[in-house]
N, C-alpha and C. Protein backbone atom coordinates (compact mmCIF):
# COMPACT_ATOMS: atom_id res chain seq x y z
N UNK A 1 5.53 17.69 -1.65
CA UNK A 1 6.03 16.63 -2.51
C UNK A 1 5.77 17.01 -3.96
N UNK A 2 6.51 17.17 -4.76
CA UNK A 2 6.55 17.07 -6.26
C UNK A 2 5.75 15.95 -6.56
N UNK A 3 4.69 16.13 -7.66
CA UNK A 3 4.26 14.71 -8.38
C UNK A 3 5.00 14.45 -9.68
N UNK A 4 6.27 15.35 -10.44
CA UNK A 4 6.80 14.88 -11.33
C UNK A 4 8.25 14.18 -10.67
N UNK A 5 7.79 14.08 -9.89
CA UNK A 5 8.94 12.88 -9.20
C UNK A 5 9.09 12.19 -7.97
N UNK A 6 9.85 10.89 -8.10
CA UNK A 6 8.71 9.73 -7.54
C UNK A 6 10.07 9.00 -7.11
N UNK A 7 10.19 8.23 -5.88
CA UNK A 7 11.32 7.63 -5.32
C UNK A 7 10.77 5.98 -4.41
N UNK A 8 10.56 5.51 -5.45
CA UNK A 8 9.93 3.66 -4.84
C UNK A 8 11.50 2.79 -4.30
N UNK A 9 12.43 3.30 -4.33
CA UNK A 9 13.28 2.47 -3.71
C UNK A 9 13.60 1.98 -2.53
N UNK A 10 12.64 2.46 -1.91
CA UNK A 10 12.55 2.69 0.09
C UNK A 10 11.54 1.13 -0.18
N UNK A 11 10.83 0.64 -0.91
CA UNK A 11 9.55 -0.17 -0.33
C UNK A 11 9.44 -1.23 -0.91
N UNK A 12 8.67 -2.57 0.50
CA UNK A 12 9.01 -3.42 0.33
C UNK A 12 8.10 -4.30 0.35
N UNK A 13 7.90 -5.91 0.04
CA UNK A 13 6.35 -6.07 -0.36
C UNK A 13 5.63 -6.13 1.12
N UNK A 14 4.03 -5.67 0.98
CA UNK A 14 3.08 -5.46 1.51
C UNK A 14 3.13 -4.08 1.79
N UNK A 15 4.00 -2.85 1.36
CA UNK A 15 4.02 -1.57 1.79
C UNK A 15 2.63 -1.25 0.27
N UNK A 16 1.91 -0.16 0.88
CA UNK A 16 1.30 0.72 -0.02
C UNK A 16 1.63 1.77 -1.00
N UNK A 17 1.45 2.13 -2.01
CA UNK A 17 2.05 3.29 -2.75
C UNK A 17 0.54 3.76 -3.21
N UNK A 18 0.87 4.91 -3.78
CA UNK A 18 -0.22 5.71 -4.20
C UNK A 18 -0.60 5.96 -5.41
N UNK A 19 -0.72 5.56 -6.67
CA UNK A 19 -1.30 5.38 -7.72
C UNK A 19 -2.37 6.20 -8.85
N UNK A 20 -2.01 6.71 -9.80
CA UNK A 20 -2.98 7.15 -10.66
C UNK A 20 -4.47 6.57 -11.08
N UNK A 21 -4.29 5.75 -11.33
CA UNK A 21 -5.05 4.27 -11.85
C UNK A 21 -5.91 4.03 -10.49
N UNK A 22 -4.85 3.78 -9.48
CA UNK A 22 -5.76 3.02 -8.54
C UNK A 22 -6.19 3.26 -7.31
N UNK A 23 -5.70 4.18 -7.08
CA UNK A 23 -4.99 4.67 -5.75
C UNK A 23 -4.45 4.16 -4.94
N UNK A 24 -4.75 3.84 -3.93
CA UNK A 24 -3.83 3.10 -2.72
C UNK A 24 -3.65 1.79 -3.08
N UNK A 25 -2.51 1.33 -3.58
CA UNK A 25 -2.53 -0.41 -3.49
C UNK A 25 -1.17 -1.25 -3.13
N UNK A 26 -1.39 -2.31 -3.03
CA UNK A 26 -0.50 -3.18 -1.95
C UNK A 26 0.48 -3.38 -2.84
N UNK A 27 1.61 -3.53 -2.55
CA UNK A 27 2.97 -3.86 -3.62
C UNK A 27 3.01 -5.50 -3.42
N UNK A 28 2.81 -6.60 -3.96
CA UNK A 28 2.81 -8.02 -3.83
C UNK A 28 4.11 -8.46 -4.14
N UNK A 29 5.10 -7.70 -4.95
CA UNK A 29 6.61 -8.67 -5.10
C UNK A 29 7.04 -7.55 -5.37
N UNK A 30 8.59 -7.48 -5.22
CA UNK A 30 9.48 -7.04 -6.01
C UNK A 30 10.17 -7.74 -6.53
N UNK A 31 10.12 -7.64 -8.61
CA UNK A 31 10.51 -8.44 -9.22
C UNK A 31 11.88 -7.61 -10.44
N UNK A 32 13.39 -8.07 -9.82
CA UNK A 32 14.35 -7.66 -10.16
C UNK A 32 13.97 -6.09 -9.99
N UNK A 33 13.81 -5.13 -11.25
CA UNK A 33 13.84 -3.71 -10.87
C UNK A 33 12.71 -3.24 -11.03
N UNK A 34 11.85 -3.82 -10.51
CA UNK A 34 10.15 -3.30 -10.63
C UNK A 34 9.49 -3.98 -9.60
N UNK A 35 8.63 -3.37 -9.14
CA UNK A 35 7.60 -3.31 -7.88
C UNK A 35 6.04 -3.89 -8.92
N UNK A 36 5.69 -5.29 -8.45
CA UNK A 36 4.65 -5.64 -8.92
C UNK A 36 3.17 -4.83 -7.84
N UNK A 37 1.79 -5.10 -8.16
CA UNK A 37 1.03 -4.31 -6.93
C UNK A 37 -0.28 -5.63 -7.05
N UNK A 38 -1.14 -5.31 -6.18
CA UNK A 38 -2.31 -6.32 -6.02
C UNK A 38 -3.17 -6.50 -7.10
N UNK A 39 -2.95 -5.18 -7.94
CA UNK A 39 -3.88 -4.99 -9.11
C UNK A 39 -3.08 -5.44 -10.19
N UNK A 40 -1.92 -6.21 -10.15
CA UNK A 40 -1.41 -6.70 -11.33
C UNK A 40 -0.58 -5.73 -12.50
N UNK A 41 -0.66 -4.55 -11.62
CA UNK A 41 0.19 -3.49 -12.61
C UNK A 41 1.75 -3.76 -11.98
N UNK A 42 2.65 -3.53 -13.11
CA UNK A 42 4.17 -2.81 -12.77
C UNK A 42 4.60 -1.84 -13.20
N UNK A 43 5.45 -1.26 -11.91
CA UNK A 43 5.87 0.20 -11.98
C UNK A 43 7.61 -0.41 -11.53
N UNK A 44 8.28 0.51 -11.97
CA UNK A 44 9.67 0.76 -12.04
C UNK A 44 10.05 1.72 -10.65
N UNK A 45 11.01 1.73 -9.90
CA UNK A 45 11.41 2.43 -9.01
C UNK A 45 11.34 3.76 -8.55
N UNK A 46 11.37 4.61 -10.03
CA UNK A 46 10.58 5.99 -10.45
C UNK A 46 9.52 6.07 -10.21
N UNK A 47 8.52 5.19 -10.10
CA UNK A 47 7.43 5.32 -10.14
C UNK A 47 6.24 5.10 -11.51
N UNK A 48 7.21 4.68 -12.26
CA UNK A 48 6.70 4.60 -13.77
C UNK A 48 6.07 3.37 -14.48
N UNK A 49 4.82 3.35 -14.98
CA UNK A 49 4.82 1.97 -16.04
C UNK A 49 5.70 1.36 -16.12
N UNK A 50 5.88 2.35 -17.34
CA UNK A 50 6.86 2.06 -18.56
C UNK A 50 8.15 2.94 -18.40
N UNK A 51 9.27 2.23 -18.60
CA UNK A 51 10.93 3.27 -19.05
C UNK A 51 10.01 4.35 -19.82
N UNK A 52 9.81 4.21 -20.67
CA UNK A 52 9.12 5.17 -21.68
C UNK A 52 9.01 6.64 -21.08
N UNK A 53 7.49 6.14 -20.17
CA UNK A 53 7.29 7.23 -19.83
C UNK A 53 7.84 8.52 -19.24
N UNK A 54 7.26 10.08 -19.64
CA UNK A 54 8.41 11.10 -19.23
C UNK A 54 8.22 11.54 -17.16
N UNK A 55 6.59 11.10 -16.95
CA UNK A 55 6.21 10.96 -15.91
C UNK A 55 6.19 9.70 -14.81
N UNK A 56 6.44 10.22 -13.52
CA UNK A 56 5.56 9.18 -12.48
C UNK A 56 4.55 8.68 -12.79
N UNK A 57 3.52 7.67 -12.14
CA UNK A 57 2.50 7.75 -12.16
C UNK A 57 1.94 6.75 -10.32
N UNK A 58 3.00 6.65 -10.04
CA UNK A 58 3.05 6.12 -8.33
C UNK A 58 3.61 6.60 -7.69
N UNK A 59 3.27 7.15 -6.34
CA UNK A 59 4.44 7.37 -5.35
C UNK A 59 4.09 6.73 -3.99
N UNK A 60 5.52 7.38 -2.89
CA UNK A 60 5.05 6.68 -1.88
C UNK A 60 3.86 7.29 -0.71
N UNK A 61 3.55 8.66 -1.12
CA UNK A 61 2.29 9.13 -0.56
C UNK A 61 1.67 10.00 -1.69
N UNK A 62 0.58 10.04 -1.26
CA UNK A 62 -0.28 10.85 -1.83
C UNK A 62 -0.01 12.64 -2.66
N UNK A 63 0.41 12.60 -3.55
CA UNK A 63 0.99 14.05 -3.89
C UNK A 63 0.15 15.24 -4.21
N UNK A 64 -1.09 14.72 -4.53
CA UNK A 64 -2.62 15.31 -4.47
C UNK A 64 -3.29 15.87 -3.63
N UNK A 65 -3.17 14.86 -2.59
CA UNK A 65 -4.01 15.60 -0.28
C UNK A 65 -2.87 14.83 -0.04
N UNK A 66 -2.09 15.67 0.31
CA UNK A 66 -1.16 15.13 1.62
C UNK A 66 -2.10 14.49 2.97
N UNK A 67 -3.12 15.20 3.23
CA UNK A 67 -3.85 14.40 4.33
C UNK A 67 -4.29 12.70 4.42
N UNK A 68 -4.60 12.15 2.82
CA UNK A 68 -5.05 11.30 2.22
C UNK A 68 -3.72 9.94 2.82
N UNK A 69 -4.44 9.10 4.34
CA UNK A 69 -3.25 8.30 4.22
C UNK A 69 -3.43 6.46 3.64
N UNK A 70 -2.59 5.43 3.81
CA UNK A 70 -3.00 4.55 3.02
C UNK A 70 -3.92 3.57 4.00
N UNK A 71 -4.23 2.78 3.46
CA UNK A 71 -5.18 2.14 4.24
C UNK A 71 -4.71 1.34 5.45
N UNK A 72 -5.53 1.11 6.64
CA UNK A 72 -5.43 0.90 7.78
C UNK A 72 -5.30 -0.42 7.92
N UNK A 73 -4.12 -1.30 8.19
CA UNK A 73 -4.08 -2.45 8.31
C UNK A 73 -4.67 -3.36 9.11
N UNK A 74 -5.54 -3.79 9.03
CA UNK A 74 -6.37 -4.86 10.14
C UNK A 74 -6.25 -6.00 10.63
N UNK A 75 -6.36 -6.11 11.65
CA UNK A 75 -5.35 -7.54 12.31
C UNK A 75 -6.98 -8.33 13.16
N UNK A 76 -6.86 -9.33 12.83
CA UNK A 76 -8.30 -10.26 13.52
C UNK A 76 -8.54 -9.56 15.02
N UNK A 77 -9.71 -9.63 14.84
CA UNK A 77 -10.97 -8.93 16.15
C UNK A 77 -10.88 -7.37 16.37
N UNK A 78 -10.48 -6.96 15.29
CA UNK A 78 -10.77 -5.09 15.24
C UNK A 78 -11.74 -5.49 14.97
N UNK A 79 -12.40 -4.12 15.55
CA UNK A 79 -13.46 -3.75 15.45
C UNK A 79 -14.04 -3.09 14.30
N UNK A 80 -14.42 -2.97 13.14
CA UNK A 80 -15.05 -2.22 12.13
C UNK A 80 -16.17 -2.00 11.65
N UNK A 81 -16.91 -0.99 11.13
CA UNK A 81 -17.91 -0.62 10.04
C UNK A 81 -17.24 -1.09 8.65
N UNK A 82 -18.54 -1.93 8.56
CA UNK A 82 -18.48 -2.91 7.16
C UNK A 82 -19.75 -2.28 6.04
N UNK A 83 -19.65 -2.17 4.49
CA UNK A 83 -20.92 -1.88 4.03
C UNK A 83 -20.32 -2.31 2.01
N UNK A 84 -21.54 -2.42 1.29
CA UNK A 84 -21.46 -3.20 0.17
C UNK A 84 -21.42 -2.10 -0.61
N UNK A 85 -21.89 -1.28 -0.66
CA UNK A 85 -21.83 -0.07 -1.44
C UNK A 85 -22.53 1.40 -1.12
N UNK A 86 -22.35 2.30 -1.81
CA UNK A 86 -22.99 3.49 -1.38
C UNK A 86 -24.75 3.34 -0.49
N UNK A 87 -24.98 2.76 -1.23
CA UNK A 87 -26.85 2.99 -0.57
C UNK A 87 -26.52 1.84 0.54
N UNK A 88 -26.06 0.88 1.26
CA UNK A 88 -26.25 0.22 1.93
C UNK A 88 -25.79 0.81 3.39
N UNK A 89 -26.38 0.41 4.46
CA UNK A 89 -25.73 1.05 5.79
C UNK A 89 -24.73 0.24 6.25
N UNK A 90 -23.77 1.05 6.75
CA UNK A 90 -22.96 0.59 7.64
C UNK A 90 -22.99 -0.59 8.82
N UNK A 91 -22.80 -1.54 9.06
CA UNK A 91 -22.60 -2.14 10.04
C UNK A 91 -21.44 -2.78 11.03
N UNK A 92 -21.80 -3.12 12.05
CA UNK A 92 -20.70 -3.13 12.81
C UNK A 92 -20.29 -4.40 12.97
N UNK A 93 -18.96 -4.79 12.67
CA UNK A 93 -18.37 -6.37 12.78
C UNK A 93 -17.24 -6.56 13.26
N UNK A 94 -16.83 -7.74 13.34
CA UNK A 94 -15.61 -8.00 13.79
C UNK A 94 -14.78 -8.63 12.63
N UNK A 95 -13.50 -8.00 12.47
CA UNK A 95 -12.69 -8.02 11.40
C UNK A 95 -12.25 -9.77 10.90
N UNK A 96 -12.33 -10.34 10.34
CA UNK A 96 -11.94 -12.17 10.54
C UNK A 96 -10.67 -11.91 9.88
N UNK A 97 -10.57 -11.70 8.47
CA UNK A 97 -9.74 -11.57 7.70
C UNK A 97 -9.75 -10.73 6.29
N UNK A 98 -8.38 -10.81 5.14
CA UNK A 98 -8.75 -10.56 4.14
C UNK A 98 -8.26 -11.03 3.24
N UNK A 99 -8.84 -11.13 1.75
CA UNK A 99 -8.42 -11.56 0.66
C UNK A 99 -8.68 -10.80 -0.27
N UNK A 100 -7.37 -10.59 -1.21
CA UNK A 100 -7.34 -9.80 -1.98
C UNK A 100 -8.09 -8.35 -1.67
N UNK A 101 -9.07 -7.90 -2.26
CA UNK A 101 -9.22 -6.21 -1.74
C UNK A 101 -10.53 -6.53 -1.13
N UNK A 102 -11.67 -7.37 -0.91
CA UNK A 102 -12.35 -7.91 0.29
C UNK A 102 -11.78 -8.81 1.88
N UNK A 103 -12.62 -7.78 2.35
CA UNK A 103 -12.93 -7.84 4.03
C UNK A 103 -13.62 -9.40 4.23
N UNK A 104 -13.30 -9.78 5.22
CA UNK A 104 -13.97 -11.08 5.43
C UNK A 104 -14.06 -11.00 7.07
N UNK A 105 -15.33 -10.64 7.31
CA UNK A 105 -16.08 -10.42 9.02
C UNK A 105 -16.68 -11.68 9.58
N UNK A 106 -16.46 -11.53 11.05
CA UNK A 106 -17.67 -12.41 11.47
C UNK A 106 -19.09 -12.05 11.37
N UNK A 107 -19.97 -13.15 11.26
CA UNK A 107 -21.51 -12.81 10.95
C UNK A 107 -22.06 -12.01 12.30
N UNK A 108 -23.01 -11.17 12.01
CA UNK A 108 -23.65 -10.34 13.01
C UNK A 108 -23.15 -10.17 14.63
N UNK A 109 -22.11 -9.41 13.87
CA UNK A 109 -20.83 -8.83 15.20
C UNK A 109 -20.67 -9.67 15.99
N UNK A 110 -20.47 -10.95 15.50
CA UNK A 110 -19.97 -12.29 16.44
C UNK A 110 -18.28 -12.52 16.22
N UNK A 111 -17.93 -13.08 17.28
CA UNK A 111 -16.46 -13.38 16.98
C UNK A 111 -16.14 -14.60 16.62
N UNK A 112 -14.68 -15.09 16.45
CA UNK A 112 -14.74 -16.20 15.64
C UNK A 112 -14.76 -17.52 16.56
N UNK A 113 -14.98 -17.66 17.85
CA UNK A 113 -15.71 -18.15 18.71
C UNK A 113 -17.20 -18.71 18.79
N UNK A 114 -17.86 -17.49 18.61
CA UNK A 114 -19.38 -17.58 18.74
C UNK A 114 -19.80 -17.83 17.36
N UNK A 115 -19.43 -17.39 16.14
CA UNK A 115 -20.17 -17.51 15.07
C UNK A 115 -19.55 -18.59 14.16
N UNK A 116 -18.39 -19.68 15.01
CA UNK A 116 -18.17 -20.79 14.23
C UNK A 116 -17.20 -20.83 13.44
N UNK A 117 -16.90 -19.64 12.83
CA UNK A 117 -15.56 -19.07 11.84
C UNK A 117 -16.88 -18.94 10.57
N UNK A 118 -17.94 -18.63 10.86
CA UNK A 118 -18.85 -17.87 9.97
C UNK A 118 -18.35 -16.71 9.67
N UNK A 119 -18.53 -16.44 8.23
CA UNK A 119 -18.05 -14.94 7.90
C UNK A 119 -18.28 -14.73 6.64
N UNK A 120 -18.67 -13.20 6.64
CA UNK A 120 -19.24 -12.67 5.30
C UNK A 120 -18.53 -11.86 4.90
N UNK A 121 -18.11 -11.68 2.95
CA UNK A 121 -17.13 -10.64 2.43
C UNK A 121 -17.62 -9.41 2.74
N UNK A 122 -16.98 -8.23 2.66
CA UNK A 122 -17.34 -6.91 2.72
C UNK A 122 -16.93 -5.63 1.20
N UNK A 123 -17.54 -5.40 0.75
CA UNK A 123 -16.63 -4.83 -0.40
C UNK A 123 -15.25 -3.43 0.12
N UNK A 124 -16.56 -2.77 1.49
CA UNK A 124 -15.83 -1.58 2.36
C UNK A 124 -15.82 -1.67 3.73
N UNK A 125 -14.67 -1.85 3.68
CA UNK A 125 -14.32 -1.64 5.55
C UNK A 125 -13.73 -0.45 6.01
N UNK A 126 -14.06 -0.25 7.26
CA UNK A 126 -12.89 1.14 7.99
C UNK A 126 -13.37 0.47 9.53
N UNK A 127 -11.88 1.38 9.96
CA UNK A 127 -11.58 1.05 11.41
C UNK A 127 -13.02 1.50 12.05
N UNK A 128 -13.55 0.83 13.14
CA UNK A 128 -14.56 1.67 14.20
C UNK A 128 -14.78 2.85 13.42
């Protein structure tokens, strides 16, 4: 994939694109000829800020690690490792929901059965 060129016309809201700024983030509207994202930025179909610019600065994968894919969509009672930041350990929960770019688990790997619809944010989640 070229990173001086960028083709957002394929995507539609809740698809991911890949980002300078941010990296992976959620597209929330498409508004007339621009793709709004979760982080409140707009990019143009090119992939661009601004008309201005002579560059991309979004695409629809990663042009950096092709290996690098977007984040794993989670649907209530996956299973995941949850953790707050680097020094904290990992733990194991059950997925409840999410808002905005926090995880929202059931409390101490309970489901939303047993723990009441108790649930704590997560800053980092991943699948199992």
């Amino acid at each position: 994939m070229d990173p001086l060129k960028s083709d957002l016309n394929s995507c539609r809201e809740s698809d991911y694109i890949y980002t300078c700024s941010d990296g992976w983030v959620k597209i929330d509207a498409l508004v007339k000829d621009r793709l709004r994202t979760d982080t409140g930025e707009i990019y143009t179909f090119d992939g661009k800020r601004h008309y201005t610019d002579l560059y991309p600065s979004a695409w629809v994968s990663n042009p950096f690690d092709p290996d690098d894919k977007p984040p794993y969509q989670f649907k209530e009672g996956d299973e995941v490792r949850v953790w707050q930041s680097d020094r904290t350990q990992k733990r194991k929960r059950i997925f409840a929901y999410q808002k905005g770019r926090r995880c929202y688990c059931y409390n101490n790997g309970q489901n939303r059965w047993t723990s009441e619809n108790s649930v704590t944010g997560w800053n980092n989640c991943v699948i199992r």
